[in-house]
N, C-alpha and C. Protein backbone atom coordinates (compact mmCIF):
# COMPACT_ATOMS: atom_id res chain seq x y z
N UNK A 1 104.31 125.78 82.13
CA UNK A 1 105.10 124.80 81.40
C UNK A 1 105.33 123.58 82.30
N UNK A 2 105.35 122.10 81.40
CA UNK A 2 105.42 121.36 82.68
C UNK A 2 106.60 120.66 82.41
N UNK A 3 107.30 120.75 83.51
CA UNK A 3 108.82 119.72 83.57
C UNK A 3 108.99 118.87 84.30
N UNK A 4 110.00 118.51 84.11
CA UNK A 4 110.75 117.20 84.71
C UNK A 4 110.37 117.16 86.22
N UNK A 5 109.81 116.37 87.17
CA UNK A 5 110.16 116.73 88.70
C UNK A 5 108.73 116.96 89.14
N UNK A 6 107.72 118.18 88.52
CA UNK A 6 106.55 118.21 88.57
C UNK A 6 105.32 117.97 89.00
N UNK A 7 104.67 118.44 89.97
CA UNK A 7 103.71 117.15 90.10
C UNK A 7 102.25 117.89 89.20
N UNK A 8 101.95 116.90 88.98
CA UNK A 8 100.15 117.47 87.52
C UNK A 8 99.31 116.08 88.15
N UNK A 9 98.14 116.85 87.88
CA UNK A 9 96.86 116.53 87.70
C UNK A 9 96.54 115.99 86.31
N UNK A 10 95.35 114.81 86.07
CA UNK A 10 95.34 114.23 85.18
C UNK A 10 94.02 114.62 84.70
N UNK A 11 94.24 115.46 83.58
CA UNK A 11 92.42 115.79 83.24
C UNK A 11 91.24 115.04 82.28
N UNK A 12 91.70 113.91 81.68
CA UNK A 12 91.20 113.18 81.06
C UNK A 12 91.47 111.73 80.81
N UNK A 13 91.32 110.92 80.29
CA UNK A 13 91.22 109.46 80.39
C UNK A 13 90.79 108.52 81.61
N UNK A 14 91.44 107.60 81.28
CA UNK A 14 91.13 106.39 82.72
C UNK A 14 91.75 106.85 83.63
N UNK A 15 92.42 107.41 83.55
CA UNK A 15 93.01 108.03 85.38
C UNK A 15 93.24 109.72 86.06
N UNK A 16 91.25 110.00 85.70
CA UNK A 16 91.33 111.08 85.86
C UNK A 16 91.16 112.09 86.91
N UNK A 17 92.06 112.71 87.18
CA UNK A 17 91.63 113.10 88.51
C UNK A 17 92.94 112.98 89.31
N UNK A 18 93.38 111.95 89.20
CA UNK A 18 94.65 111.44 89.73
C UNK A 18 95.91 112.24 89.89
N UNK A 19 96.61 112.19 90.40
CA UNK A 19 97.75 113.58 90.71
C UNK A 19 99.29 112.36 90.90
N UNK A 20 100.27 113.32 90.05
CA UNK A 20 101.97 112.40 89.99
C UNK A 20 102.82 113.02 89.44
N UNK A 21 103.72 112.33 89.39
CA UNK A 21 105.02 113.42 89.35
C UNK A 21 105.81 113.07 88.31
N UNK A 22 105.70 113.92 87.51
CA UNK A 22 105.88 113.87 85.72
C UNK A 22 107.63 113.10 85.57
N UNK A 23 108.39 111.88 85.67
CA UNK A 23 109.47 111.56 85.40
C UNK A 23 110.00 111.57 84.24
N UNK A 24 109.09 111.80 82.97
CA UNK A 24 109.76 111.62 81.58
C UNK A 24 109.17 112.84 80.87
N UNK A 25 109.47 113.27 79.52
CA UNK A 25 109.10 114.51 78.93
C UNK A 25 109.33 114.02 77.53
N UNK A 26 108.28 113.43 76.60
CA UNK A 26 108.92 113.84 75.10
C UNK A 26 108.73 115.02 74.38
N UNK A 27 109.50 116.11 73.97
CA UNK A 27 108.96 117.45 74.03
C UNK A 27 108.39 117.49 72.44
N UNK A 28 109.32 116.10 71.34
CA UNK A 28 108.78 116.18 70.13
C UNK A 28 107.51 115.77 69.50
N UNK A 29 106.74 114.81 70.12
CA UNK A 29 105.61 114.59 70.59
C UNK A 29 104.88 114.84 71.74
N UNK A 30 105.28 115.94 72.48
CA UNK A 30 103.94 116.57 73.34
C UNK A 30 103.64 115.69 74.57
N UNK A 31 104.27 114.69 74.90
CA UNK A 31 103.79 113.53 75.93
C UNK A 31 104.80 113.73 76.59
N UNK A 32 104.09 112.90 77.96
CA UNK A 32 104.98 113.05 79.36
C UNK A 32 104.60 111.63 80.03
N UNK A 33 105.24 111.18 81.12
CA UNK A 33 105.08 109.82 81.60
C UNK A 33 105.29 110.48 83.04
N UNK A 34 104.20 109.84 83.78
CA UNK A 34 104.01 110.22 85.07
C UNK A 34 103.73 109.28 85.99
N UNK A 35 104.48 109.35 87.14
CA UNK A 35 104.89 107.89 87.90
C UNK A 35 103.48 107.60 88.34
N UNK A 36 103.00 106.05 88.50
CA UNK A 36 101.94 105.30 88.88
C UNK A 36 100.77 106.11 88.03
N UNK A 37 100.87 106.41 86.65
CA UNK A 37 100.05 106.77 86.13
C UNK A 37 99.32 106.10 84.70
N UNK A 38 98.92 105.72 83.63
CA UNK A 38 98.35 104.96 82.59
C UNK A 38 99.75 103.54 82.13
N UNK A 39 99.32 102.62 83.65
CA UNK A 39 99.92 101.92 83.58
C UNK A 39 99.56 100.79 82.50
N UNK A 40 100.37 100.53 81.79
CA UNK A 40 100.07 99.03 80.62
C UNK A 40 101.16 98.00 81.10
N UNK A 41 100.21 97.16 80.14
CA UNK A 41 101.15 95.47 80.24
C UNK A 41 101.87 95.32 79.16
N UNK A 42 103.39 94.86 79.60
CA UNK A 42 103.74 94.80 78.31
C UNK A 42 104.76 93.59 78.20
N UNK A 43 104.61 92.52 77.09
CA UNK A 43 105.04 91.16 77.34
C UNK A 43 106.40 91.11 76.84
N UNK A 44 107.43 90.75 77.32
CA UNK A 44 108.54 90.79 77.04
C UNK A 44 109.86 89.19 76.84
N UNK A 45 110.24 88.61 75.82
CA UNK A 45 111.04 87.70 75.07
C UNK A 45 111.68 87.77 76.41
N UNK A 46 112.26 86.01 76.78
CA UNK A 46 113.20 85.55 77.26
C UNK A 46 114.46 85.76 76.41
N UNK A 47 115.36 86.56 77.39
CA UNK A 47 117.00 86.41 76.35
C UNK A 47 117.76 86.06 77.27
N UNK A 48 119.20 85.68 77.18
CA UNK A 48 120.63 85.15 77.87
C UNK A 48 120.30 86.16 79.16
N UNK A 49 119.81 87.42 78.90
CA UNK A 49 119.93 88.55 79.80
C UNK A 49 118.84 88.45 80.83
N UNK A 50 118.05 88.74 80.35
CA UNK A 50 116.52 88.67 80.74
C UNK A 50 115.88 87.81 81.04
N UNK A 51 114.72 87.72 82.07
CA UNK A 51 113.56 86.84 81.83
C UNK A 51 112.62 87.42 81.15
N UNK A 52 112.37 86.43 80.60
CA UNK A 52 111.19 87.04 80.02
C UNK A 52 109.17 87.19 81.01
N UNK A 53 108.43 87.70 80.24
CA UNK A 53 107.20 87.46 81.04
C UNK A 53 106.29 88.89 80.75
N UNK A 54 105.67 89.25 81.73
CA UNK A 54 104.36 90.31 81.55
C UNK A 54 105.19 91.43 82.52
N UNK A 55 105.61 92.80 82.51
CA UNK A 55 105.52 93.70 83.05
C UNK A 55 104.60 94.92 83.34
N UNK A 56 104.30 95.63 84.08
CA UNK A 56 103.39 96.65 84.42
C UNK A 56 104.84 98.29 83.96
N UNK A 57 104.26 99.02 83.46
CA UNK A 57 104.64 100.11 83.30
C UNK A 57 104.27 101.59 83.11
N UNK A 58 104.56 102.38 83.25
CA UNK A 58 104.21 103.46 82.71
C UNK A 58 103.91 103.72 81.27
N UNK A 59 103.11 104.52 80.55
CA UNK A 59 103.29 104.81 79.33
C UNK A 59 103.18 106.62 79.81
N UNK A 60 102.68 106.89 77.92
CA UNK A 60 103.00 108.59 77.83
C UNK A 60 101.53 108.86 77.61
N UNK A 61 101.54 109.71 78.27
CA UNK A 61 100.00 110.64 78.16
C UNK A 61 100.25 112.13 77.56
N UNK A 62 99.20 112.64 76.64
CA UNK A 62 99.68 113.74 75.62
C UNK A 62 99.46 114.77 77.00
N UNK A 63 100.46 115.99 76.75
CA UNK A 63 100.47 117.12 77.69
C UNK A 63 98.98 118.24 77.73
N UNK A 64 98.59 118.07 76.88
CA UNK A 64 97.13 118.47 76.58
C UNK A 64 96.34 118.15 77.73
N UNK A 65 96.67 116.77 78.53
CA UNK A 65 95.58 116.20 79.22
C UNK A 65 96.54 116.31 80.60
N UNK A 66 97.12 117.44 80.73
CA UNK A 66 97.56 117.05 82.07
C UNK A 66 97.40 118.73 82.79
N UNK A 67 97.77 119.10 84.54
CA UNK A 67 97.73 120.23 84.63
C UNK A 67 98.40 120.04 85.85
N UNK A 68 99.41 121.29 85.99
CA UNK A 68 100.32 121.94 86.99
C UNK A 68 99.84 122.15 88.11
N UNK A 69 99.88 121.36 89.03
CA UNK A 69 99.25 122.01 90.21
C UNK A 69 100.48 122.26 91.66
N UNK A 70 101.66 122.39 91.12
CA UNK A 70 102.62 122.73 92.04
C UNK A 70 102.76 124.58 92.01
N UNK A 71 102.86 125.19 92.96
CA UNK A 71 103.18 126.43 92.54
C UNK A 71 104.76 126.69 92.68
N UNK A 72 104.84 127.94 91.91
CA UNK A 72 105.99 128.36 91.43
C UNK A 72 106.84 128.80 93.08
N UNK A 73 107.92 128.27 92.52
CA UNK A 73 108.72 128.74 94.15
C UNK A 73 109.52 129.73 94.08
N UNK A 74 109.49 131.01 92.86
CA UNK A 74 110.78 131.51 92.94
C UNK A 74 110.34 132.82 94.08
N UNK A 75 111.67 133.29 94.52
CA UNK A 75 111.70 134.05 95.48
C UNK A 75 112.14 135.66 94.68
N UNK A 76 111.60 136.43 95.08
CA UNK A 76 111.60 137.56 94.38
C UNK A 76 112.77 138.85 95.44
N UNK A 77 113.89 139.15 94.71
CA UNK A 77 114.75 140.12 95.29
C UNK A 77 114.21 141.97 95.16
N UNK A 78 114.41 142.05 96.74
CA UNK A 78 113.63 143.31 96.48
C UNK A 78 115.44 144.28 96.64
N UNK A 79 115.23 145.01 95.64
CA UNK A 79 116.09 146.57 95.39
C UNK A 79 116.09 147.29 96.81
């Protein structure tokens, strides 16, 4: 199962091969966002708040295309 914290391997698209550490999870659509991973541009309105202009970001890649390559750390109590 892959969670929050995580680090996965990327098994398909433009950045494949690539290895990061899963920061977001949508569990209702199946996608995950993984740092320095299927970065897009995305243009964003000047407001009172904001500047506006072009940012670089993360998006979501479906969990289908990703894989666990941290191993499990639990420690096992012996009787």
């Amino acid at each position: 199962m892959i969670k929050k914290g995580l680090k996965v391997k990327i098994l398909s698209g433009k950045d494949k091969n690539k290895e990061g550490e899963v920061i977001e999870i949508d569990r209702k659509n199946n996608r995950a966002k993984i740092k320095g991973i299927n970065i897009v541009k995305k243009h964003l309105k000047t407001t009172k708040e904001k500047k506006g202009g072009i940012i670089s970001k993360e998006n979501f890649i479906h969990l289908s295309n990703l894989k666990n390559i941290e191993k499990n750390t639990k420690v096992e109590v012996k009787k």
